[in-house]
Protein backbone atom coordinates (compact mmCIF):
# COMPACT_ATOMS: atom_id res chain seq x y z
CA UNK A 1 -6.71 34.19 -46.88
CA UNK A 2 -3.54 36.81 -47.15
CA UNK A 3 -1.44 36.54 -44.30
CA UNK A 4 1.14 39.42 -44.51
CA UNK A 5 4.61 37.74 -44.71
CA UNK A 6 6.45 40.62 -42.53
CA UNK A 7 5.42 40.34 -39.39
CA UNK A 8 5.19 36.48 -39.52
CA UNK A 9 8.53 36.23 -40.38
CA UNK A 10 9.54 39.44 -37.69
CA UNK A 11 7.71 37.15 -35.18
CA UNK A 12 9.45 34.00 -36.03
CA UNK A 13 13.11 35.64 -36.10
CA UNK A 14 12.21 37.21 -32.58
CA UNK A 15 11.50 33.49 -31.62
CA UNK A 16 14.21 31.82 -32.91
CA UNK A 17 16.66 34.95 -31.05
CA UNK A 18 14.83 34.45 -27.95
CA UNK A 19 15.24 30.65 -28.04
CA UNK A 20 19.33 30.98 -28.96
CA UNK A 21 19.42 33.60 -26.49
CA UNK A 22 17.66 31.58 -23.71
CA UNK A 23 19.82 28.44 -24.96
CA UNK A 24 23.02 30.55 -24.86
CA UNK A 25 22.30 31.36 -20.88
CA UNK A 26 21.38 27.73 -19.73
CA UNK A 27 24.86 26.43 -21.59
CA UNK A 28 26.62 29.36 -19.52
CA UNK A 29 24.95 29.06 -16.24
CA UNK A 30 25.56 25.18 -16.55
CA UNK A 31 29.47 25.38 -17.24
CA UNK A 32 29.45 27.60 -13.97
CA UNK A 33 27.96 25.23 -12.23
CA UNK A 34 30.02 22.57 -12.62
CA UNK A 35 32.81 24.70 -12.29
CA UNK A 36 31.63 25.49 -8.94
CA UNK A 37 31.29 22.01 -8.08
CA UNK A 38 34.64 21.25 -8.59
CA UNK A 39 35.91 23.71 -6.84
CA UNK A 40 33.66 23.21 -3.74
CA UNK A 41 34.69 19.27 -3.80
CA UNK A 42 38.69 20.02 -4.15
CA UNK A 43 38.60 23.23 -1.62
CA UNK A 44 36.55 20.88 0.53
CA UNK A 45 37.29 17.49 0.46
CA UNK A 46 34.12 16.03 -0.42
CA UNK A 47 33.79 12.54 -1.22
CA UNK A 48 31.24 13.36 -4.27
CA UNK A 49 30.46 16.65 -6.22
CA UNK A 50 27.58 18.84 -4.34
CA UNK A 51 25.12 20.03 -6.64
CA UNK A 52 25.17 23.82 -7.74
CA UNK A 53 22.58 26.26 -9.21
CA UNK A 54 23.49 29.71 -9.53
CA UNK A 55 20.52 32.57 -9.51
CA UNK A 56 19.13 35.12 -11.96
CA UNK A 57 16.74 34.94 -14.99
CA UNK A 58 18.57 35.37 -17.50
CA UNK A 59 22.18 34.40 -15.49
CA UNK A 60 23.97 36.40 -17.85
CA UNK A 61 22.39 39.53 -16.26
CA UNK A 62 25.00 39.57 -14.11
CA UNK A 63 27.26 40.81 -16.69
CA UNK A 64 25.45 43.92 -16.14
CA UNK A 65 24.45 44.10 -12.62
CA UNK A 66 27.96 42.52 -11.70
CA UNK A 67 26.17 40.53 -9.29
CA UNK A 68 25.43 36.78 -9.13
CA UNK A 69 21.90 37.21 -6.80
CA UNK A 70 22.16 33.62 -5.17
CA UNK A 71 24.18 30.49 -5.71
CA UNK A 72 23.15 27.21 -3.94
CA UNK A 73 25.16 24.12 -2.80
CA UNK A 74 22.93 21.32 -2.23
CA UNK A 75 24.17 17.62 -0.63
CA UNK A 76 21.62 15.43 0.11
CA UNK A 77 21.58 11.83 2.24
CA UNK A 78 25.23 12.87 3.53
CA UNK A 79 26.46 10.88 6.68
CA UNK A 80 27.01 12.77 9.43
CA UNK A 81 28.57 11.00 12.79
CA UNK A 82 26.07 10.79 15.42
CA UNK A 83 23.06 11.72 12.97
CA UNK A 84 23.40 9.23 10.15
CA UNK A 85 21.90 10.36 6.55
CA UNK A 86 20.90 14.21 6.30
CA UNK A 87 20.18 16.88 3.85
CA UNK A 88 22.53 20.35 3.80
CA UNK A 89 22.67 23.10 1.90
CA UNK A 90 24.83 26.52 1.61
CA UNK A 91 23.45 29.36 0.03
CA UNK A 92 25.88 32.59 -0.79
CA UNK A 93 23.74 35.55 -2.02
CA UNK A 94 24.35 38.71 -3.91
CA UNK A 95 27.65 37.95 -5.24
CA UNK A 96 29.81 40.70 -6.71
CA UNK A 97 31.63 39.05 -9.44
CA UNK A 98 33.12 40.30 -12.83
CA UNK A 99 32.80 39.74 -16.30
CA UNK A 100 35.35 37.17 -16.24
CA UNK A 101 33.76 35.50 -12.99
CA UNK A 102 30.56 35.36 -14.94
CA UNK A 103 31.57 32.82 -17.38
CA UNK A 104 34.28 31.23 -15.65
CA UNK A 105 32.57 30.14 -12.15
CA UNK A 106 35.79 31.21 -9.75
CA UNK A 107 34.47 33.36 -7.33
CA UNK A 108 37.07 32.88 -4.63
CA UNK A 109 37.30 36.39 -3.17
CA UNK A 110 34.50 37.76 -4.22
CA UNK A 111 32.43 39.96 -1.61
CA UNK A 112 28.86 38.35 -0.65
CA UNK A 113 25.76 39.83 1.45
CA UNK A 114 25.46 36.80 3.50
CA UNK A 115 26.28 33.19 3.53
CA UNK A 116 24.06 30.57 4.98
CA UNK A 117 24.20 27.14 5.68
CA UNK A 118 21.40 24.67 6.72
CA UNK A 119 21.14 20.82 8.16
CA UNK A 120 17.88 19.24 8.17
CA UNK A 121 17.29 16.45 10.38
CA UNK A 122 14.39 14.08 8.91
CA UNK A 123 12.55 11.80 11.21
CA UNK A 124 14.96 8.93 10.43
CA UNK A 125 17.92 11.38 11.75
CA UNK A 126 15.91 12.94 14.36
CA UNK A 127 15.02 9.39 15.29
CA UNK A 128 18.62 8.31 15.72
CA UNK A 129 19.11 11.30 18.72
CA UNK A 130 15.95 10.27 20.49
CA UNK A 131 16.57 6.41 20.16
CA UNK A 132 13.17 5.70 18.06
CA UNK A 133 13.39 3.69 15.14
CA UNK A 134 9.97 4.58 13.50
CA UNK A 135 10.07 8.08 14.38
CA UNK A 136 7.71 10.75 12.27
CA UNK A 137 7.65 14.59 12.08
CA UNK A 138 4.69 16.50 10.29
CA UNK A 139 3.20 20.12 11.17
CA UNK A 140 0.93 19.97 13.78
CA UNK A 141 -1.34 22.10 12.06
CA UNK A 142 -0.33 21.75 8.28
CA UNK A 143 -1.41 18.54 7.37
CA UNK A 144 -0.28 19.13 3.73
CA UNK A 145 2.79 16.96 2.16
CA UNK A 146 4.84 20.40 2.07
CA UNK A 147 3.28 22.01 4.82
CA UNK A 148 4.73 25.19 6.29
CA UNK A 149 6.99 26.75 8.84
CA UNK A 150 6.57 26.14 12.11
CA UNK A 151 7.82 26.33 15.42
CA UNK A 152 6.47 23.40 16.81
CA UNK A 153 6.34 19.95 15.51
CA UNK A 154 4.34 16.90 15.61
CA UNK A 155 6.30 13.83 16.73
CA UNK A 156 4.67 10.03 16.45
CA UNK A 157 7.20 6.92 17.88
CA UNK A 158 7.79 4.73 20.03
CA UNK A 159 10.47 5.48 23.10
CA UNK A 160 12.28 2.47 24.35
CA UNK A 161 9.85 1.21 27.12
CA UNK A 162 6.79 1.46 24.95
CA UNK A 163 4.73 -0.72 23.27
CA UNK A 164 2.74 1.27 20.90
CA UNK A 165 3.52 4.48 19.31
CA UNK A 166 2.79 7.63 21.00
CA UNK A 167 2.12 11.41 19.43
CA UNK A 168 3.60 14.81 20.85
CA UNK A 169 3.17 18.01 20.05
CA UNK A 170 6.71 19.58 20.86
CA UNK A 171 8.30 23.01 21.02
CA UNK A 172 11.09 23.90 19.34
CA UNK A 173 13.73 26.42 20.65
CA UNK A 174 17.20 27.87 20.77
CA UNK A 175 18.53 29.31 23.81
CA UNK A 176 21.47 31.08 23.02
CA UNK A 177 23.56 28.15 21.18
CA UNK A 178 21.24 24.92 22.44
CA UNK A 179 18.64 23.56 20.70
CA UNK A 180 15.65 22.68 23.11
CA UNK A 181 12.47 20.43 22.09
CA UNK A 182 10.02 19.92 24.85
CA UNK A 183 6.69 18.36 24.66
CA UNK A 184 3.76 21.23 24.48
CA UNK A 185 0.73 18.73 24.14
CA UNK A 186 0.72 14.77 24.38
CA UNK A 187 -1.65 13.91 21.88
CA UNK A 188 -1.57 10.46 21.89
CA UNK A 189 0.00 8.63 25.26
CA UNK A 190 -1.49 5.79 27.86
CA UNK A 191 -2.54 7.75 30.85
CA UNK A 192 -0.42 6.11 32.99
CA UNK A 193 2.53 7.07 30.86
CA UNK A 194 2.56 10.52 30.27
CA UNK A 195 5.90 11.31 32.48
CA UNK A 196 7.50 9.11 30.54
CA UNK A 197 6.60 10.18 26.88
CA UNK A 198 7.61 13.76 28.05
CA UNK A 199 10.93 12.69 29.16
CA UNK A 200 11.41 10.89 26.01
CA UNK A 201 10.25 13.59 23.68
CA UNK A 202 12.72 15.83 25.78
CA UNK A 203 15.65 16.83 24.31
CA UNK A 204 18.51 19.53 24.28
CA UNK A 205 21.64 20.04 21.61
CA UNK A 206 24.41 22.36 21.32
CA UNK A 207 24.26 23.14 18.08
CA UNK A 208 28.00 23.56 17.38
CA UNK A 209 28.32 20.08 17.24
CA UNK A 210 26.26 20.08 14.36
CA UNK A 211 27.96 20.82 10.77
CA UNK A 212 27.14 24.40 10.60
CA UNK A 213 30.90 26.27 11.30
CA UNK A 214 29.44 27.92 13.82
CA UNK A 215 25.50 28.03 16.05
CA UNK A 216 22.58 27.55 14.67
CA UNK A 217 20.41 30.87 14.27
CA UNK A 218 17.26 29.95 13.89
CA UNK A 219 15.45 26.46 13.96
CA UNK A 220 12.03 25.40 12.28
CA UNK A 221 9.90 22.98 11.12
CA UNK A 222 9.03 22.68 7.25
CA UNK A 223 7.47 19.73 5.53
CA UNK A 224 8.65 16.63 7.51
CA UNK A 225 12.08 17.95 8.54
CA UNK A 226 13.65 20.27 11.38
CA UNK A 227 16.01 22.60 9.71
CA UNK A 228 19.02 24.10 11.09
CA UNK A 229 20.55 28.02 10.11
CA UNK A 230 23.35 29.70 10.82
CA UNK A 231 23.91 32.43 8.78
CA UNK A 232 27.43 35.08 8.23
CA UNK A 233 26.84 38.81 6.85
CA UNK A 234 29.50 40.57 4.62
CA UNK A 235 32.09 37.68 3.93
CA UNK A 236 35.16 37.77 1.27
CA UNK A 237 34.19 33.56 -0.31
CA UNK A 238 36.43 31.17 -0.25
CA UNK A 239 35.41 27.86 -2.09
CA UNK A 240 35.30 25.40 1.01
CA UNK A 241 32.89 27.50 2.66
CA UNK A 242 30.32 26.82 -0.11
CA UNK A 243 30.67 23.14 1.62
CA UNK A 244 27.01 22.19 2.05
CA UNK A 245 28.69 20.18 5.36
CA UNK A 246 31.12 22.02 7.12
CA UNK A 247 34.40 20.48 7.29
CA UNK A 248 37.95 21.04 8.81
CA UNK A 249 38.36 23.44 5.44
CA UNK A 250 35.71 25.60 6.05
């Protein structure tokens, strides 16, 4: 059978561009990212690298938009006094960079939309505020492993006192800069009990003494963690503010 040779081989050269082309970006995007890192640690003072991934499919758009769209700083398991292990991330979105920013990573003042910065509390760090050892958060409606957002969370441990485990169904609030979880619904608690679980599953935070630089914005319950977000509009960057954990440099 005669296969005209033409557009076969105009098909595979459009491949083998695409692939180099697609190859080209990843190497780019990757140098940045690391470049990123480095800065982040130094400007910092992080004990390890964060991890980095910078937006935009292909990331060399930005050499014509002039805009990085979103570049995420990701520590995870980091100790945190009074909390123990937990996850943070910063997010800095529509960057304004130039060509030379593009490739080289070094976006210290650069103009950005917005920063944010989140701390998620998981039920082992949730469980350390509320003195429960075998603490557990899900979505009390969600039963998937992801499950969504929510303003209310499902809490199963056992307060000092008890014998047994005991499931809530709590709210979860800010109030001005606190952080307020009260119990909605006891789900599972001994009758005779039920005064106690709620003062147990009661608890209040000011959220500038979490790692944020600054109070918390908004508060919610994905998957099996509360997560913390405070969030700054129309900021010059400067590298230690890309800290996922706010520090005495940011």
């Amino acid at each position: 059978m005669f296969i005209p040779r033409l557009p076969l081989v105009l098909a595979t050269v459009v491949a083998v561009l695409f692939g180099a082309v697609w190859l080209g970006d990843s190497i780019v995007a990757s140098r940045v990212e690391r470049s990123i890192s480095t800065q982040v640690e130094e400007a910092a003072g992080l004990e390890v690298s964060p991890r980095v991934a910078v937006g935009g499919a292909p990331y060399l758009a930005a050499l014509i938009t002039g805009e990085i769209p979103t570049i995420g700083v990701t520590a995870l398991d980091v100790e945190v006094s009074g909390l123990g292990a937990v996850n943070a991330k910063t997010t800095v979105s529509e960057v304004v960079v130039s060509a030379e920013q593009v490739f080289s990573g070094e976006i210290a003042g650069s103009t950005a939309a917005f920063i944010s910065r989140t701390i998620s509390l998981d039920g082992v760090s949730l469980g350390t505020l509320l003195d429960m050892t075998d603490l557990d958060i899900s979505n009390p409606y969600d039963i998937s492993p992801s499950g969504g957002s929510s303003s209310e969370a499902r809490l199963t441990g056992t307060p000092p006192g008890f014998d047994e485990p005991v499931t809530v169904i709590v709210d979860l609030r800010l109030v001005g800069s606190e952080f307020q979880m009260t119990p909605r619904e006891l789900v599972d608690v001994p009758q005779d009990r039920e005064t106690d679980a709620r003062t147990a599953f009661t608890y209040s935070l000011d959220t500038h003494e979490l790692p944020l630089a600054g109070q918390a914005s908004s508060v919610s319950l994905v998957g099996g963690s509360i997560y913390f977000e405070a969030q700054r509009l129309n900021v010059t960057v400067q590298m230690a503010d890309l800290s996922p954990i706010a520090t005495s440099e940011s």
